[in-house]
C-alpha atoms as a PDB file:
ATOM      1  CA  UNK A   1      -7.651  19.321  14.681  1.00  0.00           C
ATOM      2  CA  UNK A   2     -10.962  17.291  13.822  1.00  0.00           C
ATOM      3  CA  UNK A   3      -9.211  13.572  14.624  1.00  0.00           C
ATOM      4  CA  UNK A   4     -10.790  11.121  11.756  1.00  0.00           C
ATOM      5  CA  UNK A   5     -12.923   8.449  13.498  1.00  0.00           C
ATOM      6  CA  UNK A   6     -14.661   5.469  12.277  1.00  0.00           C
ATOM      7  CA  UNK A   7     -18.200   6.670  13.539  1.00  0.00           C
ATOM      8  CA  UNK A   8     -18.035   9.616  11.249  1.00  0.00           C
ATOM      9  CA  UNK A   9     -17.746   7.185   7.914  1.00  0.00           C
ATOM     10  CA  UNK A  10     -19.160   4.167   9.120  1.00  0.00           C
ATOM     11  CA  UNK A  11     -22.327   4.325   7.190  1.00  0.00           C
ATOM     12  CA  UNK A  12     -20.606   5.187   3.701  1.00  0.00           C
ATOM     13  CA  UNK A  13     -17.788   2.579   4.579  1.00  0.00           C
ATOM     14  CA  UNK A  14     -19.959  -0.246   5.142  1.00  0.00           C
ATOM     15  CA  UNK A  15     -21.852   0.791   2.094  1.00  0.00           C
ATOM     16  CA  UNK A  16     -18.428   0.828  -0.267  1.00  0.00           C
ATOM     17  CA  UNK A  17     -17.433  -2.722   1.526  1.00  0.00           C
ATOM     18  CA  UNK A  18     -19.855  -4.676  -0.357  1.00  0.00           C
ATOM     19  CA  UNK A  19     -17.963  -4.217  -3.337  1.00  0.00           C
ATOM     20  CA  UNK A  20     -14.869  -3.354  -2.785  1.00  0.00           C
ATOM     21  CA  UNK A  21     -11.851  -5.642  -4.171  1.00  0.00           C
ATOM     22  CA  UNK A  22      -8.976  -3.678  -1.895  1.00  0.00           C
ATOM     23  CA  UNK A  23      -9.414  -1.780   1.122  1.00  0.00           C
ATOM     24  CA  UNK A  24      -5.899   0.730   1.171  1.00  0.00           C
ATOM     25  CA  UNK A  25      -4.435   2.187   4.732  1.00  0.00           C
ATOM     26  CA  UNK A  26      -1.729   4.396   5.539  1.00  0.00           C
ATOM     27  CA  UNK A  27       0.082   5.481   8.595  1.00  0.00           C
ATOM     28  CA  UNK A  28      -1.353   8.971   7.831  1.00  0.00           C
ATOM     29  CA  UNK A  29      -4.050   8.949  11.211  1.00  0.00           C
ATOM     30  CA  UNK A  30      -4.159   8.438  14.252  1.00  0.00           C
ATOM     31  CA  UNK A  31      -3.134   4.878  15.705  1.00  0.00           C
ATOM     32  CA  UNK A  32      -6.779   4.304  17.688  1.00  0.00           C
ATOM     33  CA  UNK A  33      -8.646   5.388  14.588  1.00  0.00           C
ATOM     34  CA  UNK A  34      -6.676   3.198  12.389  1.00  0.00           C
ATOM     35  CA  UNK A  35      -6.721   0.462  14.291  1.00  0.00           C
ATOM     36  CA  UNK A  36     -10.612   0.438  14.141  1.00  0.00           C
ATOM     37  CA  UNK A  37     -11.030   1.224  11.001  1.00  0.00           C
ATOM     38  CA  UNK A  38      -9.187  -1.829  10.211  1.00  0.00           C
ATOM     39  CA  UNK A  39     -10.865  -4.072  12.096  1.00  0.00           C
ATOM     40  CA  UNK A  40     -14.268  -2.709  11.143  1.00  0.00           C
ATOM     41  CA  UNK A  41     -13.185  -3.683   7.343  1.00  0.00           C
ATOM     42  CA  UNK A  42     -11.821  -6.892   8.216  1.00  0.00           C
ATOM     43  CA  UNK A  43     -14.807  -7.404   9.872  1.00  0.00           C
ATOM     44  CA  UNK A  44     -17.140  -6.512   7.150  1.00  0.00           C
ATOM     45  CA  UNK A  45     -15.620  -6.722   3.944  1.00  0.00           C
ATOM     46  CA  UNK A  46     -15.926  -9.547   1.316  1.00  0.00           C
ATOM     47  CA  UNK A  47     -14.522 -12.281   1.734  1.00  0.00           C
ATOM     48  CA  UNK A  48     -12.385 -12.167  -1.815  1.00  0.00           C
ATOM     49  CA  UNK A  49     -11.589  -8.544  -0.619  1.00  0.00           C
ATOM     50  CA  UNK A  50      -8.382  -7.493   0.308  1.00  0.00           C
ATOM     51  CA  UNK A  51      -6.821  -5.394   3.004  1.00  0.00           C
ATOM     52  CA  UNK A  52      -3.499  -3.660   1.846  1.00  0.00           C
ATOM     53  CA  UNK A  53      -1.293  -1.715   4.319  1.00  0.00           C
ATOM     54  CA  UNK A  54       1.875   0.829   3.551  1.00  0.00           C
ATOM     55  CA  UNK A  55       3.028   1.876   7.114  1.00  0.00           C
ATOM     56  CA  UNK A  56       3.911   4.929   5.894  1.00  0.00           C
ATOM     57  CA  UNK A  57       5.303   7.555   7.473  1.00  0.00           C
ATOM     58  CA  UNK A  58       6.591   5.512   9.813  1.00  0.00           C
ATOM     59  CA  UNK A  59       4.762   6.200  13.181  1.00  0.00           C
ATOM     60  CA  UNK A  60       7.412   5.171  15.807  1.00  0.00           C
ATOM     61  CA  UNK A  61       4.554   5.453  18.408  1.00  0.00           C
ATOM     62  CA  UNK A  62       1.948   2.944  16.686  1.00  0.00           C
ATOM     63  CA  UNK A  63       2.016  -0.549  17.915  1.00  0.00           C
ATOM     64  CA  UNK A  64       2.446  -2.515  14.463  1.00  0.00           C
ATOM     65  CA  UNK A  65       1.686  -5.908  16.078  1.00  0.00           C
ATOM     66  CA  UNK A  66      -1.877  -4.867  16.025  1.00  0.00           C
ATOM     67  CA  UNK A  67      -2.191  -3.759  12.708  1.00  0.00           C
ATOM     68  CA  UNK A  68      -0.382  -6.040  10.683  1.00  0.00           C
ATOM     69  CA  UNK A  69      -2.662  -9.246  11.213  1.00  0.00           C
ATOM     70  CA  UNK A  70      -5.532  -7.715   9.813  1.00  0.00           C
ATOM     71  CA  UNK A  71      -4.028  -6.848   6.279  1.00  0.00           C
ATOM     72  CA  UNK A  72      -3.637  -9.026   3.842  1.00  0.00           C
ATOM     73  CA  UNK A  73      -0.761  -7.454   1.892  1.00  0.00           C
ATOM     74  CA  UNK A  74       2.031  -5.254   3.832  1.00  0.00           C
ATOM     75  CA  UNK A  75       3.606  -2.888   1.390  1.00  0.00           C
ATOM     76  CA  UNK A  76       6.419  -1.154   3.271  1.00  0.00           C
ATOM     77  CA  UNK A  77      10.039   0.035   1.783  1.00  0.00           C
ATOM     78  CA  UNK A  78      13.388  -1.324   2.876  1.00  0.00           C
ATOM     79  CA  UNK A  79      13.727   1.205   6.258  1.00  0.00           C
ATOM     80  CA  UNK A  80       9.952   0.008   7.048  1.00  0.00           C
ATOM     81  CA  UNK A  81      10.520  -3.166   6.733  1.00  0.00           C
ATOM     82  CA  UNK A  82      13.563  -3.781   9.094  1.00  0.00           C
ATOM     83  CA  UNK A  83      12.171  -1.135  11.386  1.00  0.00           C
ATOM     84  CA  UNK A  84       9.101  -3.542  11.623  1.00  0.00           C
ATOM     85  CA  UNK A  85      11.393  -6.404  11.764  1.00  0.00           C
ATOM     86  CA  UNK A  86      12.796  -5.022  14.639  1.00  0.00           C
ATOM     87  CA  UNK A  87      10.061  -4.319  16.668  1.00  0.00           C
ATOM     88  CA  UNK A  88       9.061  -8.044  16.538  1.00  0.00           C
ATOM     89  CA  UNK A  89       6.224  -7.396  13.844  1.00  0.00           C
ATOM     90  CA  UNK A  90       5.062 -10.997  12.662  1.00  0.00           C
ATOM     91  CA  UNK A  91       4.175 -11.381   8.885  1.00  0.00           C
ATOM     92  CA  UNK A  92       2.599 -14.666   8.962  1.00  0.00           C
ATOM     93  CA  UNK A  93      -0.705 -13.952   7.719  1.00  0.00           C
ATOM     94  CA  UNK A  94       0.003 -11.144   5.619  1.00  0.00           C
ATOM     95  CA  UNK A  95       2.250 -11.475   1.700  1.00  0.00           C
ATOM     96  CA  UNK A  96       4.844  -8.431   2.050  1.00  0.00           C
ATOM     97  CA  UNK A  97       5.567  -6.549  -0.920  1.00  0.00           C
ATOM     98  CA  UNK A  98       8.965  -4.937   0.339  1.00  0.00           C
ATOM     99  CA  UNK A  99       9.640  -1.812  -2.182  1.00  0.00           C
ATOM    100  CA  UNK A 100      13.464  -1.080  -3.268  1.00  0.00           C
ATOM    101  CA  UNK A 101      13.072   1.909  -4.707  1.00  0.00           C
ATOM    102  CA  UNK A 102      15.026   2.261  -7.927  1.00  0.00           C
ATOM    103  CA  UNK A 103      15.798  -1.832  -7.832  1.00  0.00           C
ATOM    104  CA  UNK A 104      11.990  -3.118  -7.617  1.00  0.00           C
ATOM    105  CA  UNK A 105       9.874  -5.245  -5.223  1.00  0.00           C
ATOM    106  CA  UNK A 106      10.442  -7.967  -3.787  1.00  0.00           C
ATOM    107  CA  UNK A 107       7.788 -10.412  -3.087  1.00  0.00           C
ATOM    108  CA  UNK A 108       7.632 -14.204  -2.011  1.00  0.00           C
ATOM    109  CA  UNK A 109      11.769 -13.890  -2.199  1.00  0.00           C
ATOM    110  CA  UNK A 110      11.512 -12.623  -5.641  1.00  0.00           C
ATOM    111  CA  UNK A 111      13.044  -9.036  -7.129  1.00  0.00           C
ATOM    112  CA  UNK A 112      10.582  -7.903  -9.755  1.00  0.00           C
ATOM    113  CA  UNK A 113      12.955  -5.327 -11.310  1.00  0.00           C
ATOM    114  CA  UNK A 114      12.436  -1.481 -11.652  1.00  0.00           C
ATOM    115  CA  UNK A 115      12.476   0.415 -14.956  1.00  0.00           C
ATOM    116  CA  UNK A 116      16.015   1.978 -15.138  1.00  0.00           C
ATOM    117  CA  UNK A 117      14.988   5.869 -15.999  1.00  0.00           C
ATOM    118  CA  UNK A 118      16.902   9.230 -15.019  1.00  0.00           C
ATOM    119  CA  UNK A 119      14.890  10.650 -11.656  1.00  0.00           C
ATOM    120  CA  UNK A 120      14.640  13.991 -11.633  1.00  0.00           C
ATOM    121  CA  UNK A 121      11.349  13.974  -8.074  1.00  0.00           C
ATOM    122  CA  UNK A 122      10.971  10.979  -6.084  1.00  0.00           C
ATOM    123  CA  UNK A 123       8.454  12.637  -4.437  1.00  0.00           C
ATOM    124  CA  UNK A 124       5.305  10.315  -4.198  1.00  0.00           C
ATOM    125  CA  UNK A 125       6.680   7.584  -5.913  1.00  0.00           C
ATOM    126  CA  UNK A 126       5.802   4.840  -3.443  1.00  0.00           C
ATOM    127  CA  UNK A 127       1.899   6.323  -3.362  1.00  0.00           C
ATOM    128  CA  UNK A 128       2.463   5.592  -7.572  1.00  0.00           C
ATOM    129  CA  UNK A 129       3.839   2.124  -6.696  1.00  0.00           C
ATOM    130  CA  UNK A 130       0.746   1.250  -4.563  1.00  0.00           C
ATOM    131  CA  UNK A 131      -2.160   3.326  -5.876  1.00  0.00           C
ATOM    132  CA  UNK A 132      -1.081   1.743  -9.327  1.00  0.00           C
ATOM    133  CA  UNK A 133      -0.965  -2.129  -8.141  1.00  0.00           C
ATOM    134  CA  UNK A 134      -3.827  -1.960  -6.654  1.00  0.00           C
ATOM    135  CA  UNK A 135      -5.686  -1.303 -10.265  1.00  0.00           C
ATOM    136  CA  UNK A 136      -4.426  -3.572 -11.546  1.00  0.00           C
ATOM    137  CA  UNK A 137      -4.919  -6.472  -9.109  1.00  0.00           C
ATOM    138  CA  UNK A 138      -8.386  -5.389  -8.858  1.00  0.00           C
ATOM    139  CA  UNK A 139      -8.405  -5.886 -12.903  1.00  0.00           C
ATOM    140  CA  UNK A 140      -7.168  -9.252 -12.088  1.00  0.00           C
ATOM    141  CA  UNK A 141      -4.109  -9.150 -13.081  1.00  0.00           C
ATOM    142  CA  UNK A 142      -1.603 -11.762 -11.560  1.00  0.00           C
ATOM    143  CA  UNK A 143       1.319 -10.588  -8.806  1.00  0.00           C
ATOM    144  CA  UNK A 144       4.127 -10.316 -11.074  1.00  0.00           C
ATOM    145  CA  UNK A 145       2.146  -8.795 -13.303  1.00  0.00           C
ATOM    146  CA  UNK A 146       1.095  -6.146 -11.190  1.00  0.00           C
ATOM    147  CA  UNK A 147       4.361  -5.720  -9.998  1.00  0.00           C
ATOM    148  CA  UNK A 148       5.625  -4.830 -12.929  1.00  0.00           C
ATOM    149  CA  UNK A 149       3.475  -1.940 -14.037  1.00  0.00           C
ATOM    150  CA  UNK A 150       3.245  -1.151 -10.430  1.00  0.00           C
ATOM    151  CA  UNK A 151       7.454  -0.650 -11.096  1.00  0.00           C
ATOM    152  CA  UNK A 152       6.493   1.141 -14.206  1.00  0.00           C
ATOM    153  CA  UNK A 153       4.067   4.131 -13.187  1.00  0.00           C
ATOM    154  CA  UNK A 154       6.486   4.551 -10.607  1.00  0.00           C
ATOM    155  CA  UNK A 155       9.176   4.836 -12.962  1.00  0.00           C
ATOM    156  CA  UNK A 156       7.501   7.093 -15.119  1.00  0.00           C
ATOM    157  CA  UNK A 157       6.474   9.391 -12.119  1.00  0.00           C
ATOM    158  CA  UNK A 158       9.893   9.809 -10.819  1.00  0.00           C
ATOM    159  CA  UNK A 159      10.981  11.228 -14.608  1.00  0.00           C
ATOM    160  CA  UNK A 160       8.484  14.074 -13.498  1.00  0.00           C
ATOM    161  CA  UNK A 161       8.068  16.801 -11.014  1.00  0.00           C
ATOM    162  CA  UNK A 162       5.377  16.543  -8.166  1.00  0.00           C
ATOM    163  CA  UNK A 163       3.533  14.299  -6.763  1.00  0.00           C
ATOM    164  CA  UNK A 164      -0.111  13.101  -8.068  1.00  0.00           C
ATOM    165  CA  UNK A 165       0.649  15.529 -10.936  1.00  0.00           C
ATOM    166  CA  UNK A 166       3.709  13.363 -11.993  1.00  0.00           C
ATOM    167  CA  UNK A 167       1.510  10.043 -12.299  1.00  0.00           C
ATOM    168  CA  UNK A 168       1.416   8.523 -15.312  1.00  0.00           C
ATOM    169  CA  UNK A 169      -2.083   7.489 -16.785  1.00  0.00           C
ATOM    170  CA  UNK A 170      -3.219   3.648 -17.157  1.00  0.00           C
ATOM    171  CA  UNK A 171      -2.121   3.966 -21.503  1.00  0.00           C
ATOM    172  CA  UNK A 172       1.696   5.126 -20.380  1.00  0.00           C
ATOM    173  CA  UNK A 173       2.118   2.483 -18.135  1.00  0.00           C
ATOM    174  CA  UNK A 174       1.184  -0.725 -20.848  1.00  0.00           C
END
């Protein structure tokens, strides 16, 4: 396997930082490569830019405490979240957006609820939840606000089967 590494998309990275309102990472690499790719954005990005992190999958192996401090917003589910909790993971400088699955978000203490709907394929929901708040905050939209249609499109896409396929476009979700 051809691991991903920072040198490889430095030059096209540093290019897309000097615009780019959010920065997204996953747990989908390699911890080393993440880790630097991280900094390297936190490094260089705007300072009105944001760094958001889902730490999913859950890597068991990947030292959290590292990773953490350099996003901005930490978007894990309920299992991520305690499983971070309990490996001493400090959210201090970062706003957690804890998912809930069919009951919301919660965020600063607050449940923004979920649409109630009949699921029929979960499958991808949570890349829905994220790919579709981060729109809208870069639209401008305020937190709860992008909660909320953040809840919808991933409402909508668990009424469908698949995964990108069962995302709903920017018109459903309004």
């Amino acid at each position: 396997m051809n691991e991903f590494s920072l040198d490889k998309i430095q030059v096209q990275l540093q290019e897309a930082l000097k615009t780019a309102k959010l920065i997204v990472f996953q747990s989908e690499m390699g911890f080393e490569p993440l880790l630097e790719m991280m900094k390297f954005c936190k490094a260089h990005k705007l300072a009105e830019s944001k760094i958001v992190f889902n730490p999913a999958p859950f890597r068991p192996d990947y030292d959290y405490k590292q990773i953490i401090p350099l996003a901005d917003f930490v978007v894990p589910n309920e299992t991520e979240f305690a499983a971070l909790v309990q490996k001493g993971v400090d959210f201090e400088h970062a706003k957690v957006i804890k998912t809930l699955g069919e009951h919301g978000v919660e965020v600063d203490g607050v449940v923004v609820p979920a649409i109630k709907v009949k699921a029929v394929d979960t499958t991808g929901a949570g890349d829905c939840w994220i790919g579709a708040f981060c729109a809208f905050y870069a639209q401008g939209e305020s937190m709860g606000e992008c909660c909320r249609k953040a809840n919808s499109a991933a409402g909508i896409s668990v009424t469908r089967c698949g995964a990108a396929a069962s995302f709903p476009s920017h018109s459903e979700i309004q």
